[in-house]
Structures are given as structure tokens and as C-alpha cells.
Protein backbone atom coordinates (compact mmCIF):
# COMPACT_ATOMS: atom_id res chain seq x y z
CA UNK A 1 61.55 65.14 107.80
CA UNK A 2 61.05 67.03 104.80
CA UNK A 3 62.22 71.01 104.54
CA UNK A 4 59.23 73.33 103.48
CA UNK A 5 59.40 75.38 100.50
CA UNK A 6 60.03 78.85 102.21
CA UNK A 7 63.04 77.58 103.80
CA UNK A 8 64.37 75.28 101.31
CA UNK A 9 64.00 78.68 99.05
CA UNK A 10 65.92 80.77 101.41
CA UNK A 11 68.87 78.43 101.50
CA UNK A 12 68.68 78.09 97.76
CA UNK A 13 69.08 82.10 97.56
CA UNK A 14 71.91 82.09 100.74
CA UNK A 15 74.19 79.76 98.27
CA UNK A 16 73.40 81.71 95.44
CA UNK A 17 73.99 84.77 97.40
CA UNK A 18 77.92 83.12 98.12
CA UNK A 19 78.47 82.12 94.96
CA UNK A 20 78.41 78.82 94.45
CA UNK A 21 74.91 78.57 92.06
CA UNK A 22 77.05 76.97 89.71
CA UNK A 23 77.42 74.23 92.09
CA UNK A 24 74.02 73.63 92.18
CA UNK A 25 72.63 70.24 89.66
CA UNK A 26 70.60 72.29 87.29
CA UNK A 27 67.70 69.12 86.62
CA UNK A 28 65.91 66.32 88.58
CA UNK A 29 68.17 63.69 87.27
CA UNK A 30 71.41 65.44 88.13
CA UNK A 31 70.09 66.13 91.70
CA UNK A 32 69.43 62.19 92.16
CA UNK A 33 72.73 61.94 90.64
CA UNK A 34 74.20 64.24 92.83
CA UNK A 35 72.77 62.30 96.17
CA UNK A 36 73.25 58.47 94.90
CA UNK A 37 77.08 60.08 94.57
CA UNK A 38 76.94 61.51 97.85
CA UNK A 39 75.81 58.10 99.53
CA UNK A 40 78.48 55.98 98.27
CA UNK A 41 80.91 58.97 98.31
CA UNK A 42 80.02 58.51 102.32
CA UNK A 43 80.84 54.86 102.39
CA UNK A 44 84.20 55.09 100.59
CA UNK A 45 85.41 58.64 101.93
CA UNK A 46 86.85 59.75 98.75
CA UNK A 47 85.11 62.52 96.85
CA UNK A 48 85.31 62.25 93.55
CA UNK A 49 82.00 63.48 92.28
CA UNK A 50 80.79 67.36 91.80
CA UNK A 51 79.80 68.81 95.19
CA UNK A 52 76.79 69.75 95.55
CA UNK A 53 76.89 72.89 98.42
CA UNK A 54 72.60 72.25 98.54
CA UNK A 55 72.18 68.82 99.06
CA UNK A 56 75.19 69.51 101.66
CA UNK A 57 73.57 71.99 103.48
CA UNK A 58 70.02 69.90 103.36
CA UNK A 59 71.94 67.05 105.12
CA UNK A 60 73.71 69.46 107.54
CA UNK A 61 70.69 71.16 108.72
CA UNK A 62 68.28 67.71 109.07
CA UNK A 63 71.58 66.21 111.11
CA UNK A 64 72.29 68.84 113.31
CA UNK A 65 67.55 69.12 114.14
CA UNK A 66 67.95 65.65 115.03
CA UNK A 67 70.81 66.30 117.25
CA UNK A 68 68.86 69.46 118.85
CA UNK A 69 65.22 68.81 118.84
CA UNK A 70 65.28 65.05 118.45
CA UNK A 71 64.09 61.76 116.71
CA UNK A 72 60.93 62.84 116.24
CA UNK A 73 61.31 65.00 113.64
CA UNK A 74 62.26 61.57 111.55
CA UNK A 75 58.64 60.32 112.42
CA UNK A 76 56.83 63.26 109.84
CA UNK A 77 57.08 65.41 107.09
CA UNK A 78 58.83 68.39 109.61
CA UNK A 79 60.19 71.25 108.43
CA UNK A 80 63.30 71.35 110.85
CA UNK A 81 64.29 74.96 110.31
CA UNK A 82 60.35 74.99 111.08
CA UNK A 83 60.64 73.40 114.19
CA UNK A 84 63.65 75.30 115.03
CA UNK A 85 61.79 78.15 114.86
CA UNK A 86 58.90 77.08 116.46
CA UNK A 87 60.83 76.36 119.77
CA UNK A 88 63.22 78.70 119.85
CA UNK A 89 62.38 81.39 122.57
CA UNK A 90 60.44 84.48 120.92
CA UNK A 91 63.85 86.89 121.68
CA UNK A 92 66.15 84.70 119.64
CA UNK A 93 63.08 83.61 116.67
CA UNK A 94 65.60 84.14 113.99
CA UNK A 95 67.23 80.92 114.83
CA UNK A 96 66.34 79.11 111.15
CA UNK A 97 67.77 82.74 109.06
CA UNK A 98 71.00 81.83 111.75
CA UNK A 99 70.63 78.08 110.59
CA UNK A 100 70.87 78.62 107.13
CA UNK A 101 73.65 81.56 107.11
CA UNK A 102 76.09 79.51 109.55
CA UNK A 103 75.63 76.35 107.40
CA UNK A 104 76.18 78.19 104.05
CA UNK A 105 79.15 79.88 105.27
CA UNK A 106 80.69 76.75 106.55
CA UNK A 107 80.25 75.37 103.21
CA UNK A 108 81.32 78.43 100.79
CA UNK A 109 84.48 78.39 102.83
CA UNK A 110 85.06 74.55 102.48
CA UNK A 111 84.34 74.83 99.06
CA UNK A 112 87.07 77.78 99.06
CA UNK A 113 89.73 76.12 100.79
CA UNK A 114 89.71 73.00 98.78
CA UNK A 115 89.12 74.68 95.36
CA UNK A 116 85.53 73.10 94.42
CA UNK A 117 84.33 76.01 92.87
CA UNK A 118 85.64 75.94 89.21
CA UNK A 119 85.70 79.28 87.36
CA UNK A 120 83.20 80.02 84.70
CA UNK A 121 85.11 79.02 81.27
């Protein structure tokens, strides 16, 4: 499962969009950072690294396809906002734009309610 660019864009811009950019790991080797922290942050259950609100809502999103559509999407390179969309009936096609807002909210107001977000200095 891999998320295209289009949509991996648009949740990009939906963070941005609820402040939390700053949150984001600005190079490669901070993102690999960020996810190798993540993983063992997962095993322990303490957070101690920087959150990272986009590799958050990247893990959200493919856990909650599998959970809808299925194990197959594990099988290729899908897009699972994609293949959301894709079988989603035509009335209701905005499904992935839903995707993406309801997971981005859920995290800006996590990140909110247990102070993540560090002002600018």
C-alpha cells in the first residue's frame, strides 16, 4: 500500500491548513527518524519523541483501508484514499476529502489537548 502523490499532498496541506506544519520533520532523515521513533514508541507505549501529526495520519488512514476495504490493499502499491474513492458509491465520491479532514481533525485536537504543539520561539 503506498498513498499517491495527490492525496498524500492534500493531507500534507489539511495539517498545514490546522496548524501543526511545524510538526512536520522538515528532511528525509528526520522523517525516518520520526517513524523508527514511532515503532519502538509503539512497543513501549511511552511517547517521548516529537510527534509527527503526518506520519500519524499516514498510519491512520492505511489502518482504518485495511479495516474497510481489506487485505488486499497490503498485496500492491494502492492508493487507499484511491481505493476509497474508487468504491465508494458515486453520491457519497468525496469519501477520501472526508478521510483526510476527519483524520486531521482527530489529530490537531489530540495534539491540542495534550500540548504537542510548541509555540514558535
Amino acid at each position: 500500500m503506498q498513498m499517491c502523490e495527490p492525496h498524500y499532498a492534500a493531507l500534507r496541506t489539511e495539517i498545514e491548513n490546522q496548524g501543526m506544519a511545524s510538526m512536520i520533520p522538515e528532511t528525509a532523515e528526520q522523517a525516518r527518524a520520526s517513524v523508527i521513533t514511532a515503532l519502538e514508541e509503539a512497543q513501549t507505549g511511552v511517547q517521548e519523541g516529537p510527534f509527527d501529526p503526518l506520519l500519524t495520519a499516514v498510519f491512520q488512514i492505511y489502518g482504518n483501508a485495511v479495516r474497510t476495504g481489506g487485505l488486499y490493499l497490503l498485496a500492491g502499491d494502492y492508493c487507499p484514499l484511491c481505493e476509497v474513492r474508487k468504491h465508494v458509491p458515486a453520491a457519497e465520491n468525496n469519501a477520501d476529502a472526508l478521510w483526510i479532514s476527519g483524520c486531521v481533525t482527530a489529530i490537531a485536537e489530540h495534539v491540542r489537548e495534550n500540548g504537542l504543539l510548541k509555540p514558535p520561539n
